[in-house]
Protein backbone atom coordinates (compact mmCIF):
# COMPACT_ATOMS: atom_id res chain seq x y z
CA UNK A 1 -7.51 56.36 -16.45
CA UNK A 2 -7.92 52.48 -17.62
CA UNK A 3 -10.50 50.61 -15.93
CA UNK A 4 -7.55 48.97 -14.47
CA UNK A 5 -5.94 51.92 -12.47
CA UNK A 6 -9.02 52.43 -10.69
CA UNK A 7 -9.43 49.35 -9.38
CA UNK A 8 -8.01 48.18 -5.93
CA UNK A 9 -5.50 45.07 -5.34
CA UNK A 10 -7.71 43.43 -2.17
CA UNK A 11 -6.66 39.79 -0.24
CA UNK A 12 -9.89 37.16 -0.37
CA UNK A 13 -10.52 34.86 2.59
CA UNK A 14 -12.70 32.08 2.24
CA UNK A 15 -14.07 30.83 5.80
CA UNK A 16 -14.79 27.07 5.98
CA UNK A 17 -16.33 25.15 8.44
CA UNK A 18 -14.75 21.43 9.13
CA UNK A 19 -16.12 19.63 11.60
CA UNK A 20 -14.20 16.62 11.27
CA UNK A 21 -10.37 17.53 11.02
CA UNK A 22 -9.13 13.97 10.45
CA UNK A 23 -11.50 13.59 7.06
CA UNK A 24 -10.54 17.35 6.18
CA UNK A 25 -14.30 17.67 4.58
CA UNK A 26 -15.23 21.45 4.57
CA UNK A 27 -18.15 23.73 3.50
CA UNK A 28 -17.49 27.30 2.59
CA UNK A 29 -19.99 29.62 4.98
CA UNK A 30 -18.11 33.12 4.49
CA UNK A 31 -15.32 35.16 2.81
CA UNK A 32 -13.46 38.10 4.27
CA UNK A 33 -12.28 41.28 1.82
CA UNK A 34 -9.18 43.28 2.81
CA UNK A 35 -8.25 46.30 0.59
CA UNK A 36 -5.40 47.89 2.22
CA UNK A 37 -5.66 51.04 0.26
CA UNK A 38 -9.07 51.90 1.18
CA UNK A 39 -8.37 50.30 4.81
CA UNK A 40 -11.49 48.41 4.40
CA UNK A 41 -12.42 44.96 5.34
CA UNK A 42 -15.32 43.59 5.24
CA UNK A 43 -17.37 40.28 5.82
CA UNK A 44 -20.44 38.44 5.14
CA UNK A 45 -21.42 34.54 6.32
CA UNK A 46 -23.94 32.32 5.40
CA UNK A 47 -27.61 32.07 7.13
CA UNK A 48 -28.44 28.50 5.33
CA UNK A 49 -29.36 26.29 7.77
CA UNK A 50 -30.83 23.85 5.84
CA UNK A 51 -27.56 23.86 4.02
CA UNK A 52 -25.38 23.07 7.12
CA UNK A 53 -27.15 21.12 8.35
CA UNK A 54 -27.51 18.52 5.30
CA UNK A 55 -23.70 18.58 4.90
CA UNK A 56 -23.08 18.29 8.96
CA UNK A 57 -26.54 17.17 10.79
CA UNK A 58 -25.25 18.44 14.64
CA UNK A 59 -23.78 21.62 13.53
CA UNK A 60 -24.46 24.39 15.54
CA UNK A 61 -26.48 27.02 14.04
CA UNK A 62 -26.18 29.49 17.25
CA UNK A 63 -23.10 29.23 16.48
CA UNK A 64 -23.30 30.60 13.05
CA UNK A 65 -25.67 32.66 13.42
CA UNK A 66 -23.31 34.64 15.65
CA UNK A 67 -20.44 34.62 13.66
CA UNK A 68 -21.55 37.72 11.30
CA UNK A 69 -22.37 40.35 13.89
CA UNK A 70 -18.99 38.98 16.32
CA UNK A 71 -16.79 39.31 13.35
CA UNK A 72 -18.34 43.09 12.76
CA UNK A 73 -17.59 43.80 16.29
CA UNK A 74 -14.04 42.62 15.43
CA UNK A 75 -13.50 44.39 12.79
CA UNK A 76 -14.50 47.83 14.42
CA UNK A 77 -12.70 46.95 17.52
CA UNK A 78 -9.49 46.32 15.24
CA UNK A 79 -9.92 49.69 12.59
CA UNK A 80 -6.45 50.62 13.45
CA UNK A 81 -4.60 47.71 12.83
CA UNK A 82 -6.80 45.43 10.09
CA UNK A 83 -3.33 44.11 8.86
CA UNK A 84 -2.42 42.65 12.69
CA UNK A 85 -6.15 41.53 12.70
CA UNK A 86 -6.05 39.09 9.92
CA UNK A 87 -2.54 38.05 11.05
CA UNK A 88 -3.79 36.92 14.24
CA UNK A 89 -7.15 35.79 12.66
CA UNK A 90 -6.14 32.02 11.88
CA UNK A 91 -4.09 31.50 15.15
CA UNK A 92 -7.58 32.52 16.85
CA UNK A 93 -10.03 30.61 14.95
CA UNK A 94 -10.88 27.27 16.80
CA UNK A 95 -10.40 24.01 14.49
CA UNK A 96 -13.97 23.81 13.47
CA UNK A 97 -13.97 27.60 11.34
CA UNK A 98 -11.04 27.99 9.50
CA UNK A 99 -9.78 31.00 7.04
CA UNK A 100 -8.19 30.25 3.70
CA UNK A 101 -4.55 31.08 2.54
CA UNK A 102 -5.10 35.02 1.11
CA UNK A 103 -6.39 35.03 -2.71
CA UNK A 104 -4.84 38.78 -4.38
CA UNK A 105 -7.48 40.49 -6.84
CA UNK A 106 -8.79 43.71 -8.20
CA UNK A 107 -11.92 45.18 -7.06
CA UNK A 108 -13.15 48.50 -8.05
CA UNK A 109 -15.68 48.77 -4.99
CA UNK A 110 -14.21 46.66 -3.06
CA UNK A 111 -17.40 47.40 -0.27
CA UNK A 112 -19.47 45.81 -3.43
CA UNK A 113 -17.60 43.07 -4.80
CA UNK A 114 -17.86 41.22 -1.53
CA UNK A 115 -20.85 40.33 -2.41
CA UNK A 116 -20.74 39.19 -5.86
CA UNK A 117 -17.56 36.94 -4.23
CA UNK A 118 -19.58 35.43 -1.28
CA UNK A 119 -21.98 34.44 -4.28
CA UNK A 120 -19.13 32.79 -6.15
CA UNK A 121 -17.55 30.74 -2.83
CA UNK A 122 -20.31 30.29 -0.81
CA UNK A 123 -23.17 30.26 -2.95
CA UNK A 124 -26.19 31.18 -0.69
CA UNK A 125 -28.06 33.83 1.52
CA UNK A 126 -26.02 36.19 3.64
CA UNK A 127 -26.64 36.54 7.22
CA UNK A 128 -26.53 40.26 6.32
CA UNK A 129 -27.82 42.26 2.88
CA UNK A 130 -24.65 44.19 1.66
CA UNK A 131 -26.55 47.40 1.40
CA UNK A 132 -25.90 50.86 2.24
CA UNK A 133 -27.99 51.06 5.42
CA UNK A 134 -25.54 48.76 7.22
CA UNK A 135 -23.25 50.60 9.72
CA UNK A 136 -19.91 48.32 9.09
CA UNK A 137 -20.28 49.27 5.25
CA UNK A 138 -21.24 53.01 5.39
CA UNK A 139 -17.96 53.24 7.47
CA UNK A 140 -16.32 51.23 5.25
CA UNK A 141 -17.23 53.82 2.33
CA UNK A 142 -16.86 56.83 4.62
CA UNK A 143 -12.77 55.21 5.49
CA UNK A 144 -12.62 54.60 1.62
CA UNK A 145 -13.66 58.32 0.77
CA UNK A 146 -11.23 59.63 3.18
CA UNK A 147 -8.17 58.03 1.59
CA UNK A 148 -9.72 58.90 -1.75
CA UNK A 149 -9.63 62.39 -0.64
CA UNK A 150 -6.39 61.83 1.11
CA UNK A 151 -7.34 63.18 4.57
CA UNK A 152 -7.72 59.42 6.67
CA UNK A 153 -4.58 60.23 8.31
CA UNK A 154 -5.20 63.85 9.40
CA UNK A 155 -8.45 61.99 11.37
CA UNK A 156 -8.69 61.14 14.71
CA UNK A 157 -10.36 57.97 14.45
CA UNK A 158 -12.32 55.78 17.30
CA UNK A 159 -12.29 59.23 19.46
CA UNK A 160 -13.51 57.93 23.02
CA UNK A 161 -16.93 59.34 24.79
CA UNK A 162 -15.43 58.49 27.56
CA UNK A 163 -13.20 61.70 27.23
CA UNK A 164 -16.22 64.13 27.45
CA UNK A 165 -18.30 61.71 29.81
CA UNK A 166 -17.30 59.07 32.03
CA UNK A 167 -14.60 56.46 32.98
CA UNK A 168 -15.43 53.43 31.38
CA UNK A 169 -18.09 54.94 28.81
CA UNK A 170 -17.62 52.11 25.95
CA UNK A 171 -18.83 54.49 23.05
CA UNK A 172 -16.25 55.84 20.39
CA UNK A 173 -16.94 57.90 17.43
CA UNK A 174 -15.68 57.01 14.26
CA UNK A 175 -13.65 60.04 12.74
CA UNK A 176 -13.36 63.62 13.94
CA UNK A 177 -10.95 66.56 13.48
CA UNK A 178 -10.96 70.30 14.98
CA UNK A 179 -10.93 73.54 12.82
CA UNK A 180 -10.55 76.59 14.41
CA UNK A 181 -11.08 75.63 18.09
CA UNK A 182 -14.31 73.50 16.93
CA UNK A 183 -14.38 69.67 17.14
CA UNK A 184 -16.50 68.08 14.63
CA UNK A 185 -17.35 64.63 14.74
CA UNK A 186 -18.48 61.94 12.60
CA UNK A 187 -20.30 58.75 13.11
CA UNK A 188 -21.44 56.11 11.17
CA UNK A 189 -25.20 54.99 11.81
CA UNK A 190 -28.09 52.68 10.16
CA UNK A 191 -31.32 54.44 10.96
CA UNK A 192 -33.38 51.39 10.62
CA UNK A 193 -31.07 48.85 12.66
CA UNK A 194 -29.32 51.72 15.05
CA UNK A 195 -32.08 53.60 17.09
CA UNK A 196 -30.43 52.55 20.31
CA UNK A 197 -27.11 53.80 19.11
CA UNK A 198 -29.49 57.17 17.57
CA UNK A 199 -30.51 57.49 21.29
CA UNK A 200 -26.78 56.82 23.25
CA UNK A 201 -25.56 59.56 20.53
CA UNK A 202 -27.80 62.17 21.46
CA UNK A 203 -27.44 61.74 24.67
CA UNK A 204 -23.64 61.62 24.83
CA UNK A 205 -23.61 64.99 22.93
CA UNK A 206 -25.43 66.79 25.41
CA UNK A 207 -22.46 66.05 27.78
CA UNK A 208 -19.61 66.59 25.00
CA UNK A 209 -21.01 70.14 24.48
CA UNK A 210 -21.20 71.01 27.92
CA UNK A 211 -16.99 70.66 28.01
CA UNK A 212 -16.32 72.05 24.39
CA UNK A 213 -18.17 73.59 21.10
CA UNK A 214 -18.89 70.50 19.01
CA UNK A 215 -21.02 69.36 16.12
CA UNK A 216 -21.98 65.29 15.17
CA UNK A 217 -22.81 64.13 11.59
CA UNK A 218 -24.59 60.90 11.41
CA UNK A 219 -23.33 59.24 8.36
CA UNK A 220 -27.06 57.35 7.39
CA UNK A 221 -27.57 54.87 4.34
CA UNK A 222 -30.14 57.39 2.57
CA UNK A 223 -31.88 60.17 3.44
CA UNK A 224 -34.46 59.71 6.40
CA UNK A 225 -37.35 60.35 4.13
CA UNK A 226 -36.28 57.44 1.91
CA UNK A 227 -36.13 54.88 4.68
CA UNK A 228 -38.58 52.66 5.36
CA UNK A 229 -40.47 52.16 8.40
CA UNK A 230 -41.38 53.56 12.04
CA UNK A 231 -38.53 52.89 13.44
CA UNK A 232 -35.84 54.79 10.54
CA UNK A 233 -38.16 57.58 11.02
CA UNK A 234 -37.92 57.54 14.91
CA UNK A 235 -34.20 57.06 14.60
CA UNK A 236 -33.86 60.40 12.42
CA UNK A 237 -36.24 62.70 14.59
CA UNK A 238 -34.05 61.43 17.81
CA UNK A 239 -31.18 62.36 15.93
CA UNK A 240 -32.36 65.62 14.63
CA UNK A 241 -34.26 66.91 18.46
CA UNK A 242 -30.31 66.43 19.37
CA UNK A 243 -28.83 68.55 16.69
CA UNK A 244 -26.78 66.20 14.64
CA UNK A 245 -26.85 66.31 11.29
CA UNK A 246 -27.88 63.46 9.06
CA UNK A 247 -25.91 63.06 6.00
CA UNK A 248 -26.10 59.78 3.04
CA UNK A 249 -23.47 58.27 2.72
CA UNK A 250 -23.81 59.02 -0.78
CA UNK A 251 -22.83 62.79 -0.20
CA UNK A 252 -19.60 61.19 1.68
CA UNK A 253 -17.61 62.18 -1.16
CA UNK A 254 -18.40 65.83 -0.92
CA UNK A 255 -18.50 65.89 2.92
CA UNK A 256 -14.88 64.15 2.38
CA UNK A 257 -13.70 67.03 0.44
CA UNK A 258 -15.49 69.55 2.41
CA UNK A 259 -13.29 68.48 5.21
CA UNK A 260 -10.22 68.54 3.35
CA UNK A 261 -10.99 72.10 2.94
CA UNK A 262 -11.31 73.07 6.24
CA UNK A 263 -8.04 71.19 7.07
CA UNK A 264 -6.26 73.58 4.48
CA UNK A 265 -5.51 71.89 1.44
């Protein structure tokens, strides 16, 4: 294969901020990365204040400071339909943050690239590290391995808790399927940013195996004994006294065609 053929065509977004509409002055503060093969899209923003504020003295940095983990949320609330997401995204965004006409390029990780891009347009520290042990990208590279492996659509994706628990339960795993009678589930998790999720995980498991046979893989940046820190560790051992499995997602490519194998084919 040329270098070419394996990379993927993805749609740039530049975010700007303009504060005064009538002068049309803007500063870049984030980009957006769409690659509709993988079904990834990611973002990152800008945590300069001292930037913002010397090109707009009474912006408002609560403001910005929430726009990385509200445009996460987004993103996971809209999995199934990214491409009506970023349709809707301009109509939605208020005058002050606006989204750029789509740029088309190749990317060969696109879950990578965003970064070196956010370097190029916006030219300062993320709000977030792009790093594996950050939940929106290890699902990003788990929903990239699955189309890579060709089994995204033989998924069920965003499977509700609220199924095994209780009306109104807010928790969804990420991707699960059911060989032979058994449903196995998958979920994406950063052991040292996630030990609340760690905890609502094991806990919701004890009630989905009291209605069916099920297992839970926790889909973790690295293994536990390579993160850092009290709280990674205490996030692993809550996962593990629950018996769910911990798996990097640098296995995912394996565990992709592991599952691909137990589908049949």
């Amino acid at each position: 294969m040329t270098p070419e053929a394996n990379r993927k065509h993805c749609r740039l977004y530049v975010v700007r901020y303009v504060p005064d509409i009538v002068r049309g002055e803007f500063i870049n503060v984030g980009v957006f990365l769409y690659s509709p093969e993988q079904k990834y899209l990611g973002c990152l923003f800008t945590s300069d204040s001292r930037r913002l504020k010397r090109f707009h003295p009474q912006a408002d940095l609560e403001m910005f400071r929430s726009l990385q983990e509200g445009f996460e949320e987004q993103i996971q609330d809209n999995a199934e339909n990214l491409e009506d997401y970023l349709e809707s995204l301009a109509k939605s965004l208020s005058n002050l943050i606006q989204i750029s006409e789509p740029e088309s390029l190749l990317a060969e990780e696109p879950s990578l690239e965003i970064r070196k891009l956010f370097d190029r347009y916006v030219g300062d520290s993320p709000t977030t590290e792009v790093q594996e042990n950050t939940r929106l990208r290890i699902k990003g590279l788990m929903n990239a391995a699955f189309v890579e492996a060709g089994i995204l659509e033989r998924l069920e994706r965003r499977i509700p808790a609220a199924r095994y628990t209780f009306p109104g339960d807010p928790l969804r795993f990420d991707f699960g399927y059911r060989p032979d009678g058994e449903m196995k589930l998958l979920h994406a998790l950063s052991l040292p940013r996630d030990t609340e999720l760690a905890k609502a995980l094991a806990y919701t498991m004890g009630l989905v195996r009291r209605r069916e046979p099920a297992t839970l893989t926790a889909v973790v940046g690295s293994e536990p004994a390579e993160e850092r820190g009290e709280v990674a560790r205490a996030a692993a051992q809550i996962l593990e006294g629950s018996d769910i499995l911990i798996e990097p997602v640098s296995n995912i490519s394996g565990v992709a065609a592991s599952i691909r194998r137990e589908l049949g084919g």
